[in-house]
C-alpha atoms as a PDB file:
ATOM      1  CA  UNK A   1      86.052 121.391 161.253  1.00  0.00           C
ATOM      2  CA  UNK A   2      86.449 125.055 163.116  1.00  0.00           C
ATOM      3  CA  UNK A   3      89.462 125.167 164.726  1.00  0.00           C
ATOM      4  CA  UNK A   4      89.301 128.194 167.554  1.00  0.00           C
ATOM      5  CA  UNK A   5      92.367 129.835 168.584  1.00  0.00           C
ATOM      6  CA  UNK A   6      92.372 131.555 171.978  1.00  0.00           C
ATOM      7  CA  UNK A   7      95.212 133.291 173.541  1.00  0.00           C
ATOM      8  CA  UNK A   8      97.127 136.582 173.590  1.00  0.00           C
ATOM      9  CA  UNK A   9      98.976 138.448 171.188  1.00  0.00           C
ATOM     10  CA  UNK A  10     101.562 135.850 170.243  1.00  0.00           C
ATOM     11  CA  UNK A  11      98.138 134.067 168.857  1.00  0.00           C
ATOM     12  CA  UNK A  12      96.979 137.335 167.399  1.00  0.00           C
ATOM     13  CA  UNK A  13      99.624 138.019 165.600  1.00  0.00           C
ATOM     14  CA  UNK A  14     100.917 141.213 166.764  1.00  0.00           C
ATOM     15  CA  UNK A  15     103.634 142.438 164.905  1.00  0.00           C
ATOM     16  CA  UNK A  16     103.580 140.025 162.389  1.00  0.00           C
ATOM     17  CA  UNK A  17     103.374 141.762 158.593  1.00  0.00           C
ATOM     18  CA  UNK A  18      99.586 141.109 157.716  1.00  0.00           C
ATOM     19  CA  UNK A  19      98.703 142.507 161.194  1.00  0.00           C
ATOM     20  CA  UNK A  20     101.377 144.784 162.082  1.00  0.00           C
ATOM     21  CA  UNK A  21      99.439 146.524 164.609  1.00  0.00           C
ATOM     22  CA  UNK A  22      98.309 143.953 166.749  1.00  0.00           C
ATOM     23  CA  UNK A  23      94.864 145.709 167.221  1.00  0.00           C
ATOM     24  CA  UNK A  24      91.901 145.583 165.723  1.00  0.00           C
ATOM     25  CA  UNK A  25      92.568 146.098 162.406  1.00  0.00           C
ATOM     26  CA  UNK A  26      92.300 142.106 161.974  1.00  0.00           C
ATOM     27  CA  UNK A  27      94.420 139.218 163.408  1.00  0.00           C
ATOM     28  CA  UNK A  28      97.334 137.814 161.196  1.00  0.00           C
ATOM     29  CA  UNK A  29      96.686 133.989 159.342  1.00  0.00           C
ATOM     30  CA  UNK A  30     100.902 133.352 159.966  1.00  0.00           C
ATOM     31  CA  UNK A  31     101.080 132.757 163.455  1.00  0.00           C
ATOM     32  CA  UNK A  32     101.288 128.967 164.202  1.00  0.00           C
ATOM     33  CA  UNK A  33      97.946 128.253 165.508  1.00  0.00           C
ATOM     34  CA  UNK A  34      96.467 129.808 161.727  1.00  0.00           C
ATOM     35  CA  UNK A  35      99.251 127.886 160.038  1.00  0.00           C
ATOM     36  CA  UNK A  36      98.071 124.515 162.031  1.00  0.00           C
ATOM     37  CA  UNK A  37      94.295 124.983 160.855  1.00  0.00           C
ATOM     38  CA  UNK A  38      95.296 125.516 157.176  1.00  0.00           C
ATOM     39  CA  UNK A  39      92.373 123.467 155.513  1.00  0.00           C
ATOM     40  CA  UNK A  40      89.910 123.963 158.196  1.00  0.00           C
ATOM     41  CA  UNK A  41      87.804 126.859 159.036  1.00  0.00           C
ATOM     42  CA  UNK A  42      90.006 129.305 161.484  1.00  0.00           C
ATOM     43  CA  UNK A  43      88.533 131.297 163.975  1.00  0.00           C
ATOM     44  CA  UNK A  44      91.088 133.578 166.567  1.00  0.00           C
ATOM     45  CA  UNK A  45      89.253 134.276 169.805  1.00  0.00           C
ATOM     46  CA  UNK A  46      92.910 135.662 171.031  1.00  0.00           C
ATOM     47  CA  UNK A  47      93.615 139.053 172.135  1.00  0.00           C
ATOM     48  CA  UNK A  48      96.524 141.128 172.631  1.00  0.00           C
ATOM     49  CA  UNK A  49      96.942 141.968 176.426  1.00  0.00           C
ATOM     50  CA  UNK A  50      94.833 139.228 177.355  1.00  0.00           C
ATOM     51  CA  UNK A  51      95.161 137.584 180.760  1.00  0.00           C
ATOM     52  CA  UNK A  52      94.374 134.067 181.050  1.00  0.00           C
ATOM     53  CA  UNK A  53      91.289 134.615 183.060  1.00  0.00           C
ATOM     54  CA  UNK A  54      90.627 136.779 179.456  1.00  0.00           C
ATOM     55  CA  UNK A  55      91.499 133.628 177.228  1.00  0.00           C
ATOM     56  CA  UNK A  56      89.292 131.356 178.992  1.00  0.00           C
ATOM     57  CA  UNK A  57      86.205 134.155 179.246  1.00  0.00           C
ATOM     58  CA  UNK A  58      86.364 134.626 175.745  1.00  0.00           C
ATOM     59  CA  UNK A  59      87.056 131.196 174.640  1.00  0.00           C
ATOM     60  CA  UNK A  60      83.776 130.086 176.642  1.00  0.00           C
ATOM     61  CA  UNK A  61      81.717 132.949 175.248  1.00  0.00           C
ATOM     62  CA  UNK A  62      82.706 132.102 171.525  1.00  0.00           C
ATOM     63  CA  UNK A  63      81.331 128.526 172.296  1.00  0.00           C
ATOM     64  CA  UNK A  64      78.633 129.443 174.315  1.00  0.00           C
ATOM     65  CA  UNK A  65      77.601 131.711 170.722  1.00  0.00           C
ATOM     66  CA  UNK A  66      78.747 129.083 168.068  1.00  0.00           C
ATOM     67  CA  UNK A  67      76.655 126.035 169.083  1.00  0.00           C
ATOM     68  CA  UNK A  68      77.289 122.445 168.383  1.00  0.00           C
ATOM     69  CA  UNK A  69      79.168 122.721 165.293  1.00  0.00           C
ATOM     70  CA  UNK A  70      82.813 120.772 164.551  1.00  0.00           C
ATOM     71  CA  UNK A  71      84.758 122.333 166.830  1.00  0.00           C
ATOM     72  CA  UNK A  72      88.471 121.470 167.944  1.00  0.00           C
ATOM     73  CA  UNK A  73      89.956 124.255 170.560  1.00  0.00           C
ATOM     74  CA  UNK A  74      93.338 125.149 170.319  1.00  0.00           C
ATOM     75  CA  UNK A  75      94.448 127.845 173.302  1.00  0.00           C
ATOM     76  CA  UNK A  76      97.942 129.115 173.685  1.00  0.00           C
ATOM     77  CA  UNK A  77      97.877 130.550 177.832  1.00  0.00           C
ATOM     78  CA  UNK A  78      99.830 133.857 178.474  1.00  0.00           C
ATOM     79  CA  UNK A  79     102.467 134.510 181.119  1.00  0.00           C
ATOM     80  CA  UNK A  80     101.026 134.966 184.986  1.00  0.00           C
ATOM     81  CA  UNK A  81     100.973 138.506 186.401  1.00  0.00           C
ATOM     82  CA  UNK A  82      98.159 139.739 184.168  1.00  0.00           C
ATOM     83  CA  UNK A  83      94.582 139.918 185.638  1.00  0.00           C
ATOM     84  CA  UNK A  84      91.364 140.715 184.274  1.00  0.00           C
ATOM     85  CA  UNK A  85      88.380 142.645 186.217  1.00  0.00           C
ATOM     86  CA  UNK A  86      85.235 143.911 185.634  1.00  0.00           C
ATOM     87  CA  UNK A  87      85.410 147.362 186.462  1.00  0.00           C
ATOM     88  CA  UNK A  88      81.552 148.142 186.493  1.00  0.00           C
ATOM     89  CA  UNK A  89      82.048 150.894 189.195  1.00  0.00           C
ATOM     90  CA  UNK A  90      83.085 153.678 186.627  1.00  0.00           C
ATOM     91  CA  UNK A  91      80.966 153.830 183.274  1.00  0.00           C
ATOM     92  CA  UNK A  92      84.458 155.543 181.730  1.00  0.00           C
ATOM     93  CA  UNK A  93      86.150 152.010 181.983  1.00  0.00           C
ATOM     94  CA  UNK A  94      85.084 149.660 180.365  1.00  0.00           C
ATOM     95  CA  UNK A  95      83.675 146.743 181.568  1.00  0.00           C
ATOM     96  CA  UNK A  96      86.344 144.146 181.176  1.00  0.00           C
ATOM     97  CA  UNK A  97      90.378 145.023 181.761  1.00  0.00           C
ATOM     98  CA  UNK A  98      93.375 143.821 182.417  1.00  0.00           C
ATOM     99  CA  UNK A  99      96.129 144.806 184.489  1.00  0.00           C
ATOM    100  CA  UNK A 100      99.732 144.181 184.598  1.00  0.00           C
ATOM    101  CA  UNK A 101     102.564 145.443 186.006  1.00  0.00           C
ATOM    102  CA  UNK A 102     102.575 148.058 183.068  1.00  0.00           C
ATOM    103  CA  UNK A 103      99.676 149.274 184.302  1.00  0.00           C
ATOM    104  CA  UNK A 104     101.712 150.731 187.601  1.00  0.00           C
ATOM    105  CA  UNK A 105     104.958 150.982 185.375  1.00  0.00           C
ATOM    106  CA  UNK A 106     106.686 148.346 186.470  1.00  0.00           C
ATOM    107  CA  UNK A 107     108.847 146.089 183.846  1.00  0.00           C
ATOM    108  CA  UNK A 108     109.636 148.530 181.443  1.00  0.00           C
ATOM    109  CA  UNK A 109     111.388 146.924 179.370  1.00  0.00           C
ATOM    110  CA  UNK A 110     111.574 147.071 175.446  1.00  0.00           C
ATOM    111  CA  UNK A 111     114.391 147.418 173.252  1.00  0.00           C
ATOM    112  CA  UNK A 112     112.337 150.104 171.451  1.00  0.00           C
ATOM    113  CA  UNK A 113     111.139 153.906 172.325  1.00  0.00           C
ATOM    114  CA  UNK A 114     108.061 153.861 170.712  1.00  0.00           C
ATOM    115  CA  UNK A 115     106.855 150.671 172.771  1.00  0.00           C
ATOM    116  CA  UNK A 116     108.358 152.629 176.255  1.00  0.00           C
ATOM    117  CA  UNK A 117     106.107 155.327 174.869  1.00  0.00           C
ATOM    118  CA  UNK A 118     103.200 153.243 174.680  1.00  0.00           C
ATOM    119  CA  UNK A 119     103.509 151.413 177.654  1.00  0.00           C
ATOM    120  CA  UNK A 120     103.970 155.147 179.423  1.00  0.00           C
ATOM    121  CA  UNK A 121     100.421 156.208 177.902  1.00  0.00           C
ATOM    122  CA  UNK A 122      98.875 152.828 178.854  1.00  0.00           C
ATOM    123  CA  UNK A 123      99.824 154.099 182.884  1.00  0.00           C
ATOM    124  CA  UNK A 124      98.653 157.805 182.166  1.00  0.00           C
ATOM    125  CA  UNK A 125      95.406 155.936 180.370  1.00  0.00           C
ATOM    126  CA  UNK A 126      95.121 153.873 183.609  1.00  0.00           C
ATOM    127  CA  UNK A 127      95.486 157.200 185.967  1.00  0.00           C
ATOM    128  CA  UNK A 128      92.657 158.994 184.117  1.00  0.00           C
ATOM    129  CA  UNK A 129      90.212 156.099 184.305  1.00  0.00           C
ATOM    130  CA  UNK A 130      90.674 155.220 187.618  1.00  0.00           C
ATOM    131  CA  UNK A 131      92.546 151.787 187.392  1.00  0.00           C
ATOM    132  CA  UNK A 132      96.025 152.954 188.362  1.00  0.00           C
ATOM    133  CA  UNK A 133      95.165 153.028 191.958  1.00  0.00           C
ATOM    134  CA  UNK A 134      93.258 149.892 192.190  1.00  0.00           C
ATOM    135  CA  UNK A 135      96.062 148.142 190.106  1.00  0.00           C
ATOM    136  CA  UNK A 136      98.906 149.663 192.323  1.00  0.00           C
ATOM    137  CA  UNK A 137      96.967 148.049 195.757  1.00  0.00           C
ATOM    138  CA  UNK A 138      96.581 144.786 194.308  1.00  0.00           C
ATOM    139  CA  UNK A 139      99.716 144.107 193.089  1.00  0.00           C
ATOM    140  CA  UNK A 140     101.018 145.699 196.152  1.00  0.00           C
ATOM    141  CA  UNK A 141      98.820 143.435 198.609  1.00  0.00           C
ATOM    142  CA  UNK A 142      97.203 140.748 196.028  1.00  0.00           C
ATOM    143  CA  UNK A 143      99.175 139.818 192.942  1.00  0.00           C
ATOM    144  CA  UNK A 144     102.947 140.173 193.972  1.00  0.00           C
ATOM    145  CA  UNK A 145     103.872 136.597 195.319  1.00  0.00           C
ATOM    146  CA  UNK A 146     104.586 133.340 192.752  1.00  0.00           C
ATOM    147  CA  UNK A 147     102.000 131.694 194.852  1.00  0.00           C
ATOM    148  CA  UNK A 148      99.020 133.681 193.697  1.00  0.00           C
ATOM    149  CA  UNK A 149     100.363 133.916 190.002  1.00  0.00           C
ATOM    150  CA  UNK A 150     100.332 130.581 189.843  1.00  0.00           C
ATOM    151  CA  UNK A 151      97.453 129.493 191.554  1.00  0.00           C
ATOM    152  CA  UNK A 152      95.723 132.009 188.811  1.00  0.00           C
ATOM    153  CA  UNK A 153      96.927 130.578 185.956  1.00  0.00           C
ATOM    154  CA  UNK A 154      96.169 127.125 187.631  1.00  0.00           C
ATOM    155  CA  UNK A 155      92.735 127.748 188.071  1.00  0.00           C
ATOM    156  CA  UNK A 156      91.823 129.222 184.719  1.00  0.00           C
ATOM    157  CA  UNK A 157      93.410 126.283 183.015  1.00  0.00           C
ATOM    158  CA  UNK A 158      91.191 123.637 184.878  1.00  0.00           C
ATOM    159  CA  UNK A 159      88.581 125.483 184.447  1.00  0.00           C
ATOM    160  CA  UNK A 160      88.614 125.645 180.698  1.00  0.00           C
ATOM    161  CA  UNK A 161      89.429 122.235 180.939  1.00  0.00           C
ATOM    162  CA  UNK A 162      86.459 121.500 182.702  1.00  0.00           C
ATOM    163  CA  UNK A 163      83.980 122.887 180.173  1.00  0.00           C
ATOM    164  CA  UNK A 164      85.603 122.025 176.856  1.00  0.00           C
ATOM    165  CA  UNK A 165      85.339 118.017 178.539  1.00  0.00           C
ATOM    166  CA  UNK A 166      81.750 119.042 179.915  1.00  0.00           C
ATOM    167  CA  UNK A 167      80.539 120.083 176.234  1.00  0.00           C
ATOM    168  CA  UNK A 168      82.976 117.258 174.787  1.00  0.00           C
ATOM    169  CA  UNK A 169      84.814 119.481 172.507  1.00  0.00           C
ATOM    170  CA  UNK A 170      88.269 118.106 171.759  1.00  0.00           C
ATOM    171  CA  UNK A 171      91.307 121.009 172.444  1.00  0.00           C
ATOM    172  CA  UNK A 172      94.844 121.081 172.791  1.00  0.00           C
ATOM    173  CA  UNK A 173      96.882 123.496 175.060  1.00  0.00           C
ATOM    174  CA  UNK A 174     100.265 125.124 174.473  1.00  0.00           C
ATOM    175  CA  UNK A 175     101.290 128.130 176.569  1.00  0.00           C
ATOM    176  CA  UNK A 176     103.926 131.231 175.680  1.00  0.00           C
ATOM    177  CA  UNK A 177     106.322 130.383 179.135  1.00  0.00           C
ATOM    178  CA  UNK A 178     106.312 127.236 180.886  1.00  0.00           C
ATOM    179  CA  UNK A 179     108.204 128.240 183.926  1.00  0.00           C
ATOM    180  CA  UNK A 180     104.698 128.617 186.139  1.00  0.00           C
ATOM    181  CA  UNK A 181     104.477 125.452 185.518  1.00  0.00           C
ATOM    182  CA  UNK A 182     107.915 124.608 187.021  1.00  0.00           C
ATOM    183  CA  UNK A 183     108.263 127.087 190.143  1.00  0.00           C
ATOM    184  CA  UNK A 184     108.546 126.177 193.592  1.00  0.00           C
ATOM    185  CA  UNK A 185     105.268 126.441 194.249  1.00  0.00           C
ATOM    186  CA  UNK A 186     104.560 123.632 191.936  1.00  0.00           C
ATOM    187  CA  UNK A 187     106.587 121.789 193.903  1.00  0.00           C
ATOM    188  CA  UNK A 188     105.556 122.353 197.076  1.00  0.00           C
ATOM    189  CA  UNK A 189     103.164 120.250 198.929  1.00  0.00           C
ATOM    190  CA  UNK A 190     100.675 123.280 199.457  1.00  0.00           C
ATOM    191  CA  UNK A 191      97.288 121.169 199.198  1.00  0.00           C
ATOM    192  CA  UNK A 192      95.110 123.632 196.563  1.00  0.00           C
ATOM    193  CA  UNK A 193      97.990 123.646 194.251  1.00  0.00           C
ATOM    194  CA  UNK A 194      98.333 120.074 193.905  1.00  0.00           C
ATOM    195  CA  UNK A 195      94.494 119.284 193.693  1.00  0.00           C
ATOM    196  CA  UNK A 196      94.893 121.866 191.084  1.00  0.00           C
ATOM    197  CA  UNK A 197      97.672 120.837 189.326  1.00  0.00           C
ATOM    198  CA  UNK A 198      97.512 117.198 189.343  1.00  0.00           C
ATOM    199  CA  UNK A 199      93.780 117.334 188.003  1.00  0.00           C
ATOM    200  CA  UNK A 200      95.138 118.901 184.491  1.00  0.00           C
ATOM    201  CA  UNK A 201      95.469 116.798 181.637  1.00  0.00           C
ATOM    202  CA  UNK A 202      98.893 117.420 180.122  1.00  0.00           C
ATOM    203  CA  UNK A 203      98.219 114.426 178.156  1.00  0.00           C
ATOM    204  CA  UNK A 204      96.480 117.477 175.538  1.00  0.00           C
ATOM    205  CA  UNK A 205      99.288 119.355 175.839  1.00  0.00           C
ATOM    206  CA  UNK A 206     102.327 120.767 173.445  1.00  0.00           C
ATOM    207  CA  UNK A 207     105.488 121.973 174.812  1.00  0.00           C
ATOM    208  CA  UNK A 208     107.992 122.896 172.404  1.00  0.00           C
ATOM    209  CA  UNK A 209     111.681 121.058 172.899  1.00  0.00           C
ATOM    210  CA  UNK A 210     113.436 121.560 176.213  1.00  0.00           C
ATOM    211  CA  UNK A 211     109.636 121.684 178.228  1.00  0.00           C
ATOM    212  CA  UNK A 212     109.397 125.087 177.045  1.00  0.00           C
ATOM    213  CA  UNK A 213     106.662 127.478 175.767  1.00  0.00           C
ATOM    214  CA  UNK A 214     106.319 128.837 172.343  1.00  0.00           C
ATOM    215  CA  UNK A 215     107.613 132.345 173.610  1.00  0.00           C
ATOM    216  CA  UNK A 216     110.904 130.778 175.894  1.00  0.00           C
ATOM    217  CA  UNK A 217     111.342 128.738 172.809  1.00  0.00           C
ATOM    218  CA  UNK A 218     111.587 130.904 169.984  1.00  0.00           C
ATOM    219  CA  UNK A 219     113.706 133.321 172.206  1.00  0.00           C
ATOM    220  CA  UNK A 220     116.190 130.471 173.432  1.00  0.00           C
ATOM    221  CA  UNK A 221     116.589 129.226 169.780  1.00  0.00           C
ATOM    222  CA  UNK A 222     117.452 133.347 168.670  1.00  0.00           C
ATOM    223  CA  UNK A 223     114.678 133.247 166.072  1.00  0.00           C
ATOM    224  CA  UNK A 224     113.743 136.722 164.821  1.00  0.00           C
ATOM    225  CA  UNK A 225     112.077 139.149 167.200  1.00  0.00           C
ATOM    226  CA  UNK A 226     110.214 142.162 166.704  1.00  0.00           C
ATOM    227  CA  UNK A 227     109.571 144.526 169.467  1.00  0.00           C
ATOM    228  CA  UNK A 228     108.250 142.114 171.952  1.00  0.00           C
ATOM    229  CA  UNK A 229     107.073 139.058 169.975  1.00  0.00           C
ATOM    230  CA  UNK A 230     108.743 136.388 167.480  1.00  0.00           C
ATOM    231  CA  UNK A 231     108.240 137.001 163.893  1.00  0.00           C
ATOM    232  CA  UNK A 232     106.808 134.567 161.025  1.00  0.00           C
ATOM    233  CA  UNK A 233     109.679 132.140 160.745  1.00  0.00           C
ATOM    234  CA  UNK A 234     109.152 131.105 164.865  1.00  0.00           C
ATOM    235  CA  UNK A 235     105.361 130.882 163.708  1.00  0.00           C
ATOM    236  CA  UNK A 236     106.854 128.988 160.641  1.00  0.00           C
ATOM    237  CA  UNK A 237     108.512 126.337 162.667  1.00  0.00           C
ATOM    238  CA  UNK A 238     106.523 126.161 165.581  1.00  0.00           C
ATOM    239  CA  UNK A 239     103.709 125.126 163.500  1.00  0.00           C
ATOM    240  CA  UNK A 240     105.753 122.450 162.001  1.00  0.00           C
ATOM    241  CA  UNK A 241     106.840 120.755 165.567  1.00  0.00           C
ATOM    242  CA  UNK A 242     102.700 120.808 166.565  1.00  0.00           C
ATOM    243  CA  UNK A 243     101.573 119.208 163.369  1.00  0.00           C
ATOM    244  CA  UNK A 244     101.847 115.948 164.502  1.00  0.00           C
ATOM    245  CA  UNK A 245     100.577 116.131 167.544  1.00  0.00           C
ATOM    246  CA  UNK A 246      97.065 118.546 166.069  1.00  0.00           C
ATOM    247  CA  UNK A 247      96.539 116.361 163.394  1.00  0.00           C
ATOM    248  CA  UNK A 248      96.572 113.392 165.491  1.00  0.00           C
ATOM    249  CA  UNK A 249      94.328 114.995 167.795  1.00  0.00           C
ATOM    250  CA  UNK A 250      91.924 116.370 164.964  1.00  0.00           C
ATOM    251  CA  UNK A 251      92.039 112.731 162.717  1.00  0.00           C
ATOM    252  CA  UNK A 252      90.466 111.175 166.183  1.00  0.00           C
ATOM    253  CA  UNK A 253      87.693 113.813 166.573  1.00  0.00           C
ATOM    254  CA  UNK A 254      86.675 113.503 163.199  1.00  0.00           C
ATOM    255  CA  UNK A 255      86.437 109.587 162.870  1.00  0.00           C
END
């Protein structure tokens, strides 16, 4: 079995110890979704930065490459707000990027200086390139209501959905915050949303104890942080409350 890990950087590993960098120097084998697929091949398709339009695009490509083999999907979705494009207007950018509200500066928070530094050179990098100003519009007229956020993230989960079931590859989903999932919008009787929304499959889902993703989790419990991401002991545990529900998943590919 290949078990493929798509997500963000809480699947990468950023800022764990074997991949303190979070870049690509190599993903880390202790975040949870590694720890899960410890006797099977392991594969992370994850990304830091990554949007969820990202996790699904790259998820589908790695498929698309590896073929038929024993393949069970495991994909951990991101928070909303972050959006990827393909900026094929400019050869200096390349041709897929995300934005976020870093990207115009907004949300700057971080308890440390070198991170406020970086997320300061990621703006100036988006100023020379030529995203800044595209990324301040959107947001601006686009991206800055719950309703699109959600709809987003919505719409890349059923579409995932759609082609792991189309290709029959067995998958669970997990996701770092849970609160798009439990916003007004949600619970609104806005038509799209709930053909959306009541087409996904939660019954292939994992949400850690209180309805809560891995990232609202770990942070609610006070587990160790780094920067910006929980460290191996959240990865540790988290692991440990999925178990049951992977290997029960896995055991009924296999047979």
């Amino acid at each position: 079995m290949i078990i493929v890990a798509g997500g963000d950087s809480f699947i990468w590993g950023s800022e764990l110890a074997d991949s303190p960098h979070g870049g690509p120097d190599g993903y880390s084998k202790n975040t949870f979704t590694a720890l899960l697929s410890h006797g099977h091949q392991y594969i992370c398709a994850a990304y830091p930065g990554n949007g969820n339009d990202s996790i699904s695009r790259q998820v589908i490509n790695f498929l698309q490459v590896q073929g038929n083999s024993k393949i069970f999907v495991i994909v951990s979705w991101t928070f909303p707000g972050r959006y990827e494009f393909n900026f094929g207007f400019d050869s200096k950018i390349p041709n897929w990027q995300v934005i976020n509200h870093w990207t115009i500066g907004n949300k700057f928070y971080s308890k440390n200086n070198e991170h406020k530094k970086l997320i300061s050179d990621h703006v100036n990098k988006a100023k020379l390139n030529n995203v800044y100003d595209f990324a301040v519009n959107y947001f601006q007229y686009v991206a800055s209501s719950e309703y699109w956020e959600t709809y987003a993230t919505i719409k890349e989960i059923l579409f995932l959905q759609s082609f792991l079931q189309s290709k029959k590859i067995p998958y669970l989903f997990t996701c770092a915050d849970a609160s798009f999932l439990n916003n007004s919008t949600i619970l609104s009787n806005d038509l799209t949303i709930n053909a959306y929304y009541e087409n996904i499959d939660f019954s292939k889902w994992f949400f850690f104890p209180g309805n809560k993703g891995f990232y609202e989790w770990a942070t609610h419990n006070k587990y160790p942080i780094g920067d910006t991401h929980p460290l191996e002991a959240a990865h540790r545990d988290a692991a440990g409350l999925m178990k049951d529900k992977f290997y029960e998943m896995v055991k009924k590919h296999l047979e």
